[in-house]
N, C-alpha and C. Protein backbone atom coordinates (compact mmCIF):
# COMPACT_ATOMS: atom_id res chain seq x y z
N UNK A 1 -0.61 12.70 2.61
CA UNK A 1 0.20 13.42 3.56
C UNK A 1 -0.67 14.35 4.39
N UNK A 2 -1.59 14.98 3.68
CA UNK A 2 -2.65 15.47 4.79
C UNK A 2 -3.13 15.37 5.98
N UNK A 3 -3.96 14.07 5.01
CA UNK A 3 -4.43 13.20 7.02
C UNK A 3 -3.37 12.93 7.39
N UNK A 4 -1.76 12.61 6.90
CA UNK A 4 -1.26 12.36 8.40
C UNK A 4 -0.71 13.40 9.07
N UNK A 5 -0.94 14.76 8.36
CA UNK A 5 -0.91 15.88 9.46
C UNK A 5 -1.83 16.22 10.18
N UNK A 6 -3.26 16.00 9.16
CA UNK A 6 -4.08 16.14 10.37
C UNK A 6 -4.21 15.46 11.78
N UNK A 7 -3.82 14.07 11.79
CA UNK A 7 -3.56 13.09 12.65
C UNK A 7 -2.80 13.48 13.81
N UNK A 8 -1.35 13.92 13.02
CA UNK A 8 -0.42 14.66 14.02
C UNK A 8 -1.03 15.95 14.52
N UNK A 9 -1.97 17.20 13.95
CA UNK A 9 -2.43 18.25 14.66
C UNK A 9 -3.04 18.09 15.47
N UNK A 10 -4.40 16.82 15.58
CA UNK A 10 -5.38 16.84 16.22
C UNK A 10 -5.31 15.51 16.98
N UNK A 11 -4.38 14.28 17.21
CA UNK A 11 -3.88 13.36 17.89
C UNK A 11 -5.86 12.47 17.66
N UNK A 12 -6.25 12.91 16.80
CA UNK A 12 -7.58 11.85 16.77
C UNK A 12 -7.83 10.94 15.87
N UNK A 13 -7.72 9.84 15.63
CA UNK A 13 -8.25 9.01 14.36
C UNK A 13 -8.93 8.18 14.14
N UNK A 14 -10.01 8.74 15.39
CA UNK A 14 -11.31 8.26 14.84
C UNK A 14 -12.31 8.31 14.14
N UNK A 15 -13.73 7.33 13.37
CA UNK A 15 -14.29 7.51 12.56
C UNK A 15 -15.33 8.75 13.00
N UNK A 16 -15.59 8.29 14.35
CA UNK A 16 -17.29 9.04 14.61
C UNK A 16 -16.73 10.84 14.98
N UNK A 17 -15.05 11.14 14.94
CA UNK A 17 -14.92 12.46 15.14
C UNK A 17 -15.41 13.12 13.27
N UNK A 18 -15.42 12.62 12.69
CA UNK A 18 -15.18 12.56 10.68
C UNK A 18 -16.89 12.53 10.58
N UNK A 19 -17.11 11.75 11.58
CA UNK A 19 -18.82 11.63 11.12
C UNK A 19 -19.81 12.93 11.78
N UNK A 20 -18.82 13.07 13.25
CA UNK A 20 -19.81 14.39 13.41
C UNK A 20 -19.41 15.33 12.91
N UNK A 21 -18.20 15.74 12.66
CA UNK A 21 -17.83 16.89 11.81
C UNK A 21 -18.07 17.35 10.61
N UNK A 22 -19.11 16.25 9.65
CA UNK A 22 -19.67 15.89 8.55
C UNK A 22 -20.88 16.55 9.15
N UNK A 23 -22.10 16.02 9.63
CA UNK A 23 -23.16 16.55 10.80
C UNK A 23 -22.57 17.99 10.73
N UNK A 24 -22.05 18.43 11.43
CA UNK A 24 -21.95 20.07 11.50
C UNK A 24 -22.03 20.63 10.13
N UNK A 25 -20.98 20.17 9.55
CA UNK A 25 -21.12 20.92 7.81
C UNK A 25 -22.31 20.92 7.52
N UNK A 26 -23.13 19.80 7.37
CA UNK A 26 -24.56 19.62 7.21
C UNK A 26 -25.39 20.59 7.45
N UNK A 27 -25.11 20.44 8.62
CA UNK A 27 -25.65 21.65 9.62
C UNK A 27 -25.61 22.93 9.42
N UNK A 28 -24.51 23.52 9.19
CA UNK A 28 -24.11 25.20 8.78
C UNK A 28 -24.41 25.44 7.61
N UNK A 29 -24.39 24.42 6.70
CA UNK A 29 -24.51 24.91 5.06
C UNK A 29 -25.85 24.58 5.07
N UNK A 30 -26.93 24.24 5.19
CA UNK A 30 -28.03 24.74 5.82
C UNK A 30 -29.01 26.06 6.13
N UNK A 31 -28.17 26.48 7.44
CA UNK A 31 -28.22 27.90 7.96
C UNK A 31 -27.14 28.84 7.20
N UNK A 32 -27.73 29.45 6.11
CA UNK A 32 -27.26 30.55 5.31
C UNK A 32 -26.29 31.50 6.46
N UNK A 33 -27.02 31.76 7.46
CA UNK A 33 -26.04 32.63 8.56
C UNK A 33 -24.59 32.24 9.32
N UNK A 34 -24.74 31.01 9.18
CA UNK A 34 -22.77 30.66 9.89
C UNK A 34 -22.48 31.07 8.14
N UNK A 35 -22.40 30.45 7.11
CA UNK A 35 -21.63 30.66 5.92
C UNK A 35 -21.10 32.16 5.70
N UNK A 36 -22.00 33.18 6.37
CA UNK A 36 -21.78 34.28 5.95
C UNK A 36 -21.07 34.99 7.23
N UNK A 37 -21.08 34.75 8.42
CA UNK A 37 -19.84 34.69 9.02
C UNK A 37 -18.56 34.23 8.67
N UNK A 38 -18.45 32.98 7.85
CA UNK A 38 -16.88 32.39 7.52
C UNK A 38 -16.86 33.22 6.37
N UNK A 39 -18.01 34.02 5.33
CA UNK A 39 -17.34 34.49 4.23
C UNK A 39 -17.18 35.63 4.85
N UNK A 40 -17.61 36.09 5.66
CA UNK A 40 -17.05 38.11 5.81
C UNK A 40 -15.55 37.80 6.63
N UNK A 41 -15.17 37.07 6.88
CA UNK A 41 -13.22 36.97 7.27
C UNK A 41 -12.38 37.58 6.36
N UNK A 42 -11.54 38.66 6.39
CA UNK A 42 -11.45 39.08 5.40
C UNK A 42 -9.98 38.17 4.71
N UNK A 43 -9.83 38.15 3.53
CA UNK A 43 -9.06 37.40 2.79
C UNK A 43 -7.42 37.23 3.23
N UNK A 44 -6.70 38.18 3.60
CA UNK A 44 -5.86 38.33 4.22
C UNK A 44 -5.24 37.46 5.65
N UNK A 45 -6.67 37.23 6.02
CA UNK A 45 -6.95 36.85 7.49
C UNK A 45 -6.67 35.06 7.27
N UNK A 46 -7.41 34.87 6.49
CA UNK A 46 -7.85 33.93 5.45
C UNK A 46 -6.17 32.91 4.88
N UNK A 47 -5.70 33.62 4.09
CA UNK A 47 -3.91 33.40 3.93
C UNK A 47 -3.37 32.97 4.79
N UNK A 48 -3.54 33.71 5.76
CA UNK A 48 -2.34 33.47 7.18
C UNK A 48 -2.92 32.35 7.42
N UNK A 49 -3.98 32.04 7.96
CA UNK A 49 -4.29 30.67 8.47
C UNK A 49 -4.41 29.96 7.54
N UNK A 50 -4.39 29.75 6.32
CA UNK A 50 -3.81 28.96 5.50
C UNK A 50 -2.58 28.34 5.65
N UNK A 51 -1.86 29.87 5.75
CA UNK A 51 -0.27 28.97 5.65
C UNK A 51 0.15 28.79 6.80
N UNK A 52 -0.75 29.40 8.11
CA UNK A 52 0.12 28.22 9.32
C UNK A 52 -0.57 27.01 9.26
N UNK A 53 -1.97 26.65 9.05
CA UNK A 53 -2.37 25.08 9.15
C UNK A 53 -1.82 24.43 7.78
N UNK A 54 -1.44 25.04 6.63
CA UNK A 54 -0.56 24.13 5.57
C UNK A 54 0.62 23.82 6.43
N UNK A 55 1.65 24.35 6.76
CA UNK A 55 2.83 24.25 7.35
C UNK A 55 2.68 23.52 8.10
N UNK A 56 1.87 23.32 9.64
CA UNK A 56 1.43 22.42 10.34
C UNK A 56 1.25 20.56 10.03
N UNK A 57 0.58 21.33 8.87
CA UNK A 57 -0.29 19.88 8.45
C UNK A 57 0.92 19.24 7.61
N UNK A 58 1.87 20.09 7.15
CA UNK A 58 2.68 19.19 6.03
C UNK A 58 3.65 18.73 6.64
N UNK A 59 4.14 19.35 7.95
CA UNK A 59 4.87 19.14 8.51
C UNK A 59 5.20 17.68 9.24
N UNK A 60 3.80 17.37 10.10
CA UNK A 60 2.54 16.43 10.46
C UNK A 60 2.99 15.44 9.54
N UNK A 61 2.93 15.44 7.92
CA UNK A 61 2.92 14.58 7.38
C UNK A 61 4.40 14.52 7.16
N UNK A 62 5.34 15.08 7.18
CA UNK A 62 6.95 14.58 6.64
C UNK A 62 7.26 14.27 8.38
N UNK A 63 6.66 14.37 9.04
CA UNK A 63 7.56 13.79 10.24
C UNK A 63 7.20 12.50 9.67
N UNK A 64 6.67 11.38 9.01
CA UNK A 64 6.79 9.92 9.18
C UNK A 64 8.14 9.64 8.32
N UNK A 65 8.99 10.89 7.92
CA UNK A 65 10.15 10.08 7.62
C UNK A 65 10.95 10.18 8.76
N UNK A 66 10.84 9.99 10.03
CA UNK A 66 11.22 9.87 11.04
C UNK A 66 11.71 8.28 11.70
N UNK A 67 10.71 7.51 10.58
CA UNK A 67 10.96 6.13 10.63
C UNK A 67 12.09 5.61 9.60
N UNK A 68 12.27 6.49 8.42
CA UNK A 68 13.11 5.64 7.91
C UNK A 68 14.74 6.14 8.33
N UNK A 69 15.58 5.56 7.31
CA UNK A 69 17.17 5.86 7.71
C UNK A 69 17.52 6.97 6.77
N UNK A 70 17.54 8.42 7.43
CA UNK A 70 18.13 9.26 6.78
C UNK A 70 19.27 9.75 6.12
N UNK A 71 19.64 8.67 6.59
CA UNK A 71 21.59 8.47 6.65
C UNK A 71 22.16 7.92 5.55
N UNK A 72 20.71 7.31 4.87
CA UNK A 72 20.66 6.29 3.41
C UNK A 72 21.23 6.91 2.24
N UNK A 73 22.16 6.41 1.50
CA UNK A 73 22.00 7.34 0.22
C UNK A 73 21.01 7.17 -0.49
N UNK A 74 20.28 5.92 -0.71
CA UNK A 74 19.16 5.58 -0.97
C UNK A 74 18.16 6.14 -0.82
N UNK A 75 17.64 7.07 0.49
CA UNK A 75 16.28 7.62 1.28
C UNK A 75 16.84 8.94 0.47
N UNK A 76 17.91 9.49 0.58
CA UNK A 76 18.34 10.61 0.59
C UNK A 76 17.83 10.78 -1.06
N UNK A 77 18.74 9.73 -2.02
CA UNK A 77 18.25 9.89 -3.51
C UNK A 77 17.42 10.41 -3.41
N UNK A 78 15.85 9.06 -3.26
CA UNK A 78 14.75 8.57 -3.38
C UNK A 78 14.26 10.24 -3.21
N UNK A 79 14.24 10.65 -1.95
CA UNK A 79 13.69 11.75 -1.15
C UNK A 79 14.03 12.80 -2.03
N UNK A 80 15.00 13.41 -2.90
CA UNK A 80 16.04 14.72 -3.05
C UNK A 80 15.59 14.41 -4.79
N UNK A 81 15.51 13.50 -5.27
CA UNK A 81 15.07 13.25 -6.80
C UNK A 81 13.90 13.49 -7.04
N UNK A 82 12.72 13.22 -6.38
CA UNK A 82 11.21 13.23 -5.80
C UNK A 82 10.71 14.57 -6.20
N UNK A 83 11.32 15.26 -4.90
CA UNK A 83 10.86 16.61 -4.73
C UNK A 83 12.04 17.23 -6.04
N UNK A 84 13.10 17.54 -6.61
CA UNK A 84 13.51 17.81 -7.46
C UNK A 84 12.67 17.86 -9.06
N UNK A 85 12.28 16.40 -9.28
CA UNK A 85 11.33 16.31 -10.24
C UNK A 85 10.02 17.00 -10.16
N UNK A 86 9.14 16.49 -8.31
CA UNK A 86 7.85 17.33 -8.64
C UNK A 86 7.73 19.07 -8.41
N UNK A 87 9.01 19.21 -8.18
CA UNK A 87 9.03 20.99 -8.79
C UNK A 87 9.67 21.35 -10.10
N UNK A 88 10.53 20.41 -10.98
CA UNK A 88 10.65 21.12 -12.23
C UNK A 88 9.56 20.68 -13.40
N UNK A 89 8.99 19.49 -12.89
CA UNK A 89 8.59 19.17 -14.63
C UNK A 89 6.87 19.63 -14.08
N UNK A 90 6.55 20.22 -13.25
CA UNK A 90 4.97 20.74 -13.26
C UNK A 90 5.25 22.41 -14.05
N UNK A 91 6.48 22.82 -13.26
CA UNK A 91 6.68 24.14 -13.66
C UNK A 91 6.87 23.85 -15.35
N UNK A 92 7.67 22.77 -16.36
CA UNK A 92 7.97 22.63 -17.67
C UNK A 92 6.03 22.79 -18.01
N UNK A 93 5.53 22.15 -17.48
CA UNK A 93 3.80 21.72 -18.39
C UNK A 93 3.17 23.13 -18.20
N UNK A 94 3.43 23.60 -16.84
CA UNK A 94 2.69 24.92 -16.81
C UNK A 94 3.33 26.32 -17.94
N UNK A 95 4.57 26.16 -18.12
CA UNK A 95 5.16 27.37 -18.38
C UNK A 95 4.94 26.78 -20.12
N UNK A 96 5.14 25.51 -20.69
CA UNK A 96 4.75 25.15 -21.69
C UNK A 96 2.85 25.63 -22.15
N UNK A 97 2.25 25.56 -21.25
CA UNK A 97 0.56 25.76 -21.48
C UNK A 97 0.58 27.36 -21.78
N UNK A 98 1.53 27.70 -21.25
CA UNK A 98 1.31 29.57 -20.93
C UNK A 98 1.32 30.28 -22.32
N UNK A 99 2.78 28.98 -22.58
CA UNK A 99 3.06 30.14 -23.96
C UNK A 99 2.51 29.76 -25.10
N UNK A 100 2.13 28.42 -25.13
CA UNK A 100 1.78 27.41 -26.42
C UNK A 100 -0.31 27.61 -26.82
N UNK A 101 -0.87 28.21 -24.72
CA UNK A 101 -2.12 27.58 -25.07
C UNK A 101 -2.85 26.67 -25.17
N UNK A 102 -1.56 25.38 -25.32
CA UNK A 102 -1.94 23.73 -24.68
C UNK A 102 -1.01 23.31 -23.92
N UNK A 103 -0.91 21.89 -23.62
CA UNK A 103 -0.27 21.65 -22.70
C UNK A 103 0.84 20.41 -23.74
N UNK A 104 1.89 20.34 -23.22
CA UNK A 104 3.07 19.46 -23.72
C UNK A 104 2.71 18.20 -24.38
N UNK A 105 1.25 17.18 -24.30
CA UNK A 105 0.76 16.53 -24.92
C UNK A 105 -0.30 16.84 -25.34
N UNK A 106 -0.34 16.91 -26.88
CA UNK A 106 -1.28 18.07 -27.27
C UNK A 106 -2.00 16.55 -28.30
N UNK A 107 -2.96 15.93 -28.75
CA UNK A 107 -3.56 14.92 -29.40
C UNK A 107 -4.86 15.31 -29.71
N UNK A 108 -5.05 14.57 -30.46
CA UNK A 108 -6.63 15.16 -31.11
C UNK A 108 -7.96 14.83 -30.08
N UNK A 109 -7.55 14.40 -28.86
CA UNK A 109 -8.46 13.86 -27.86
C UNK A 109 -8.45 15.11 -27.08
N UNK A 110 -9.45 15.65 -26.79
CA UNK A 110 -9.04 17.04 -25.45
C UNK A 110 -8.90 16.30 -24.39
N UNK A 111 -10.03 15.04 -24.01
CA UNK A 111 -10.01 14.53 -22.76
C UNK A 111 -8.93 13.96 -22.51
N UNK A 112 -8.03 13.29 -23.54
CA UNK A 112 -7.10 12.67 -23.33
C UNK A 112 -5.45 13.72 -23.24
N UNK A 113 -5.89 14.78 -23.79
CA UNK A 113 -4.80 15.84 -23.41
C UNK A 113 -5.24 16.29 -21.45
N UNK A 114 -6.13 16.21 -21.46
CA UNK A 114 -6.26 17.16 -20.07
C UNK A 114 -6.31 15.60 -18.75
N UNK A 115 -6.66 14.18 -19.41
CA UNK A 115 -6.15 13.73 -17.98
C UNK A 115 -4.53 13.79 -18.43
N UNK A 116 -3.36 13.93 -19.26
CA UNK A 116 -2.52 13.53 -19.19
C UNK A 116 -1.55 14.70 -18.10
N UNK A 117 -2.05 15.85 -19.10
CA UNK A 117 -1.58 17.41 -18.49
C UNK A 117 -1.90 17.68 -17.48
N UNK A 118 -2.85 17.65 -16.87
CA UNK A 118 -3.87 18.52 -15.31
C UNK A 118 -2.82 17.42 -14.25
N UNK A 119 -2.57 15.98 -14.37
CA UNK A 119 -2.09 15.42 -13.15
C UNK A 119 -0.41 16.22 -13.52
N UNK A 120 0.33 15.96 -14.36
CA UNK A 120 1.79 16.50 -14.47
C UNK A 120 1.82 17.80 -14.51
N UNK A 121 0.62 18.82 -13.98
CA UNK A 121 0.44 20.39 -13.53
C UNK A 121 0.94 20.54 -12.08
N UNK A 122 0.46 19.49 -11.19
CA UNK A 122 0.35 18.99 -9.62
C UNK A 122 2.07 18.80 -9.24
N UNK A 123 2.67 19.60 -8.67
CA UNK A 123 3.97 19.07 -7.78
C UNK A 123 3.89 18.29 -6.87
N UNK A 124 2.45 18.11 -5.92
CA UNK A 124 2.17 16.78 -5.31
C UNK A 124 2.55 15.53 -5.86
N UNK A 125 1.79 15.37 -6.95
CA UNK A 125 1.18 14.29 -8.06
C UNK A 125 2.38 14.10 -8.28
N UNK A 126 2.96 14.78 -9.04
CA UNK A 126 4.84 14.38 -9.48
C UNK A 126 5.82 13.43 -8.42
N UNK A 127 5.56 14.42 -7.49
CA UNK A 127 6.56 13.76 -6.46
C UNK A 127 6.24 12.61 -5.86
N UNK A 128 5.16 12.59 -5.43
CA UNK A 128 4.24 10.74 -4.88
C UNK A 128 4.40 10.18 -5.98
N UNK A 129 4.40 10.32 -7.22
CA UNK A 129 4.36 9.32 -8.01
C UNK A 129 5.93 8.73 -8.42
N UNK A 130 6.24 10.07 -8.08
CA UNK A 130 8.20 9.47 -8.66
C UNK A 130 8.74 9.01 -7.26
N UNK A 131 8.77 9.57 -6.12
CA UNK A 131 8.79 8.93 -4.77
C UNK A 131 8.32 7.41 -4.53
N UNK A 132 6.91 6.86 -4.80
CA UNK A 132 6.36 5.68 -4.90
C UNK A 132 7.15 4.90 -5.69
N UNK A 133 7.89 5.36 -7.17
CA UNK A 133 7.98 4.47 -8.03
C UNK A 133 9.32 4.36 -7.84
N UNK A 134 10.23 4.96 -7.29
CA UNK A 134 11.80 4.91 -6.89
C UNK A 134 11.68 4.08 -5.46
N UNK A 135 11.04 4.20 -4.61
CA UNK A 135 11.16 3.50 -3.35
C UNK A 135 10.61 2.07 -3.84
N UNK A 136 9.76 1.43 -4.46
CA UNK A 136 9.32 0.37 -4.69
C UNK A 136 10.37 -0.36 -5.79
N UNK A 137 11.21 0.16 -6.74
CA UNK A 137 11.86 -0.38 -7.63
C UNK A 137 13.45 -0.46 -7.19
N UNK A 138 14.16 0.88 -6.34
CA UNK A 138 15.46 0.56 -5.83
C UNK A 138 15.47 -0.48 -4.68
N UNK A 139 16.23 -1.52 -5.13
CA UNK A 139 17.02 -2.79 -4.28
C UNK A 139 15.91 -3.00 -3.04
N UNK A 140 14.49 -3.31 -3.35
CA UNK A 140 13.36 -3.29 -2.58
C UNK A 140 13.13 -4.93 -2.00
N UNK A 141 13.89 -5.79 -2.12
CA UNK A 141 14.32 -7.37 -1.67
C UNK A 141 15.31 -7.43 -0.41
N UNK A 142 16.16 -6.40 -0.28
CA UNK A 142 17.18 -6.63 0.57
C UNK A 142 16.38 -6.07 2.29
N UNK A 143 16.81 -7.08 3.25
CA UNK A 143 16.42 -6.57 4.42
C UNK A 143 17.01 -5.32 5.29
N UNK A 144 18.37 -5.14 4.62
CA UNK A 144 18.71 -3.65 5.61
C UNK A 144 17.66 -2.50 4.05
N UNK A 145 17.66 -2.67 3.09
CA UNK A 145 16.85 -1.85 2.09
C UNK A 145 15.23 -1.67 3.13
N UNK A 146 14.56 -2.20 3.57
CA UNK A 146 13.34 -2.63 4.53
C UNK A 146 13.62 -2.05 5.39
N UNK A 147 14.36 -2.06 6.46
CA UNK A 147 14.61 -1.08 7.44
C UNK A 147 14.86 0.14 7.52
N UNK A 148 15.65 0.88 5.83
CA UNK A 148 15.97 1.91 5.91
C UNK A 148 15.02 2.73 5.43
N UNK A 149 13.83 1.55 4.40
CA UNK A 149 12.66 2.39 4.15
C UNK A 149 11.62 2.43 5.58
N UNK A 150 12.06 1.93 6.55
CA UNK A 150 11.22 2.11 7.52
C UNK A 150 10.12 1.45 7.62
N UNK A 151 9.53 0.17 6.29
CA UNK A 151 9.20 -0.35 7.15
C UNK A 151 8.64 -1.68 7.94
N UNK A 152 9.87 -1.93 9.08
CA UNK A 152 9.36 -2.57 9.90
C UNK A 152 8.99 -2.09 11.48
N UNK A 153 8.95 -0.72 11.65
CA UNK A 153 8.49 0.26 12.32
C UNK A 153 6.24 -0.13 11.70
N UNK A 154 6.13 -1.04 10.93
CA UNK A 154 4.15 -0.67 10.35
C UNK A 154 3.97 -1.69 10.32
N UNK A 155 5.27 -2.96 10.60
CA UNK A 155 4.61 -4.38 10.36
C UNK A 155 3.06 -4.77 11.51
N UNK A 156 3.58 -4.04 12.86
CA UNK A 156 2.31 -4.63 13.97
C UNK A 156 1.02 -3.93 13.24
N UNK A 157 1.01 -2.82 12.23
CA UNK A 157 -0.54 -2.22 12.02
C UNK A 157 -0.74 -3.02 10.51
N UNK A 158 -0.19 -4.04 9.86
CA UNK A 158 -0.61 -4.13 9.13
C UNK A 158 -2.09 -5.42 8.85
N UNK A 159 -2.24 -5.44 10.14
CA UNK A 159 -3.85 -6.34 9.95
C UNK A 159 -4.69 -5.65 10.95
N UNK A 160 -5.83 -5.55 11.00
CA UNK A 160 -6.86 -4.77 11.85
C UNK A 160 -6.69 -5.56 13.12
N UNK A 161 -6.61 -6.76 12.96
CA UNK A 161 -6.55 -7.98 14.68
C UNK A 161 -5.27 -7.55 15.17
N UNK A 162 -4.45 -6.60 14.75
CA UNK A 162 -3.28 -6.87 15.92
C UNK A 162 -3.23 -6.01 16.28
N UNK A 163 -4.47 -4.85 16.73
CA UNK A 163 -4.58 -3.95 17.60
C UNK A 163 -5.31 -3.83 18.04
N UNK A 164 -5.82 -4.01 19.60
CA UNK A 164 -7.05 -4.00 20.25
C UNK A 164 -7.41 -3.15 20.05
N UNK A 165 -7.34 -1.97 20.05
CA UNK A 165 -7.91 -0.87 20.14
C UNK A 165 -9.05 -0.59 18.72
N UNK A 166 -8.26 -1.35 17.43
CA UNK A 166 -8.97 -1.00 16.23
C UNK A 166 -10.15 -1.18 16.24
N UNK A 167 -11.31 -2.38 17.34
CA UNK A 167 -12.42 -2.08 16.83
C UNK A 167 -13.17 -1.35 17.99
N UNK A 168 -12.52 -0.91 18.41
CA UNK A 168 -13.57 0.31 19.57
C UNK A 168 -12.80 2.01 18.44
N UNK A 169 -11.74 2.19 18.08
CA UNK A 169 -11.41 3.35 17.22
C UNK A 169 -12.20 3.52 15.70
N UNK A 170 -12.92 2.42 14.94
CA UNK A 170 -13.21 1.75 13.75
C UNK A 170 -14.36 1.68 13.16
N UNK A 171 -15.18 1.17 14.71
CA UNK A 171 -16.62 0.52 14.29
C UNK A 171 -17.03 1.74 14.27
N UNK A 172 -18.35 1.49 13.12
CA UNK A 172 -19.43 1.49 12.58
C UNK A 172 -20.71 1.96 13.85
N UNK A 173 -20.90 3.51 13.32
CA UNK A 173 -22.27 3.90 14.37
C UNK A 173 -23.43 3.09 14.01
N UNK A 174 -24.46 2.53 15.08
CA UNK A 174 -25.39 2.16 15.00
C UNK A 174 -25.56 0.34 14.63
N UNK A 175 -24.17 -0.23 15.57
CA UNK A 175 -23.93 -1.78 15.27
C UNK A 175 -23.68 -1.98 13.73
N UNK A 176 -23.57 -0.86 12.50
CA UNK A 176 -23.65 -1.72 11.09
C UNK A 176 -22.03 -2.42 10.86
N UNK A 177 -21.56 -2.74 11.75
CA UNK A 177 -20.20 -3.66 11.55
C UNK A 177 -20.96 -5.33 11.24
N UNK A 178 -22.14 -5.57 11.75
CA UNK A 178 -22.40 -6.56 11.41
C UNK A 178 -23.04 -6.52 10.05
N UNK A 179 -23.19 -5.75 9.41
CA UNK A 179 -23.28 -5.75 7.91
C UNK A 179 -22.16 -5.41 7.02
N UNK A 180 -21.22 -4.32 7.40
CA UNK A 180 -20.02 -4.07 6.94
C UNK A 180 -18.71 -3.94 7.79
N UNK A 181 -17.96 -6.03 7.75
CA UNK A 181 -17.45 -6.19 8.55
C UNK A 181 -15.76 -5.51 8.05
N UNK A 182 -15.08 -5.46 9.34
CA UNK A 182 -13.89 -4.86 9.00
C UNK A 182 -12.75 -6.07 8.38
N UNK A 183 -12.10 -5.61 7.49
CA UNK A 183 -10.93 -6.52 7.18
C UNK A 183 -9.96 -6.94 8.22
C-alpha cells in the first residue's frame, strides 16, 4: 500500500527515478554533514511530517478501492472484517506479551515463538493477510464476484507487452535488458 501512495503522491513510476534517489542516499550518507542537518530537525517537526506524508501515502494507497464495488456486501464484509481483525488480535498478542512477558505462542523454540508472534504484533500484517485470504476464498469463480473485486479494471496491465510505454518506463540503465530480459 505504500508504493501505491507513493505512486499517487509523486505521479512517477519509474525505475531510473528509484535508482537516482538510491545515488543520492549514497551520496549523503557518505558526507557526515547532510546527515547532521536531517538529525538536528527537531523531533516534533519530525511527527508532523510523518503524519501528513503517512496520511497522504495511505490514502494514495486506499484510493485503489476506487475500482472495486463498494456497494458489495461482499467488499464491504471483506473490507470491515479485515481491518476489524487487524486491530483487535495485534492489540490481544501485544497486551498478552505485556502482562505474561511472552507472547500467546509460547514453545520451547524462541525462534519459532518470535516468527509466529512479531508478524500477529503488525495490524498491517493482520489485515493483508485476512483481506487476501477472504477476497481470494469468498465466491471468487463468479463473474459479477470479478467485477466487484475490481478486477477487470488490471486485466490490460497484466502482461508487460500490452503497454507501450512499459519498456521505455522499465528498462534497465546501461542496455542490461539484454541480459535481464523483462517478463
Amino acid at each position: 500500500r505504500e508504493n501505491a501512495g507513493l505512486l499517487a503522491l509523486t505521479r512517477v513510476g519509474s525505475r531510473r527515478v528509484v535508482q537516482i534517489s538510491a545515488g543520492f542516499m549514497i551520496f549523503f550518507s557518505i558526507l557526515g554533514k547532510f546527515g547532521a542537518v536531517f538529525a538536528s530537525i527537531p523531533p516534533p517537526i519530525v511527527a508532523a511530517l510523518y503524519c501528513l506524508f503517512f496520511a497522504y501515502v495511505g490514502s494514495g494507497g486506499l484510493s485503489f478501492l476506487q475500482f472495486c464495488n463498494l456497494n458489495s456486501f461482499r467488499t464491504k464484509f471483506v473490507l470491515g472484517f479485515s481491518i476489524f481483525l487487524g486491530l483487535s488480535i495485534p492489540q490481544y498478542f501485544n497486551e498478552y506479551t505485556a502482562i505474561n512477558g511472552f507472547g500467546p505462542v509460547h514453545t520451547g523454540a524462541r525462534w519459532f515463538n518470535d516468527i509466529v508472534n512479531v508478524p500477529f504484533q503488525s495490524k498491517a500484517f493482520v489485515a493483508g493477510v485476512v483481506a487476501y485470504f477472504l477476497d481470494n476464498t469468498l465466491h471468487k469463480k463468479e463473474s459479477a464476484i470479478r467485477k466487484d473485486r475490481g478486477k477487470h479494471w488490471w486485466d490490460k496491465y497484466r502482461s508487460f507487452k500490452t503497454d507501450t510505454r512499459s519498456e521505455e518506463f522499465y528498462s534497465l540503465p546501461f542496455n542490461l535488458n539484454k541480459y535481464f530480459p523483462s517478463v
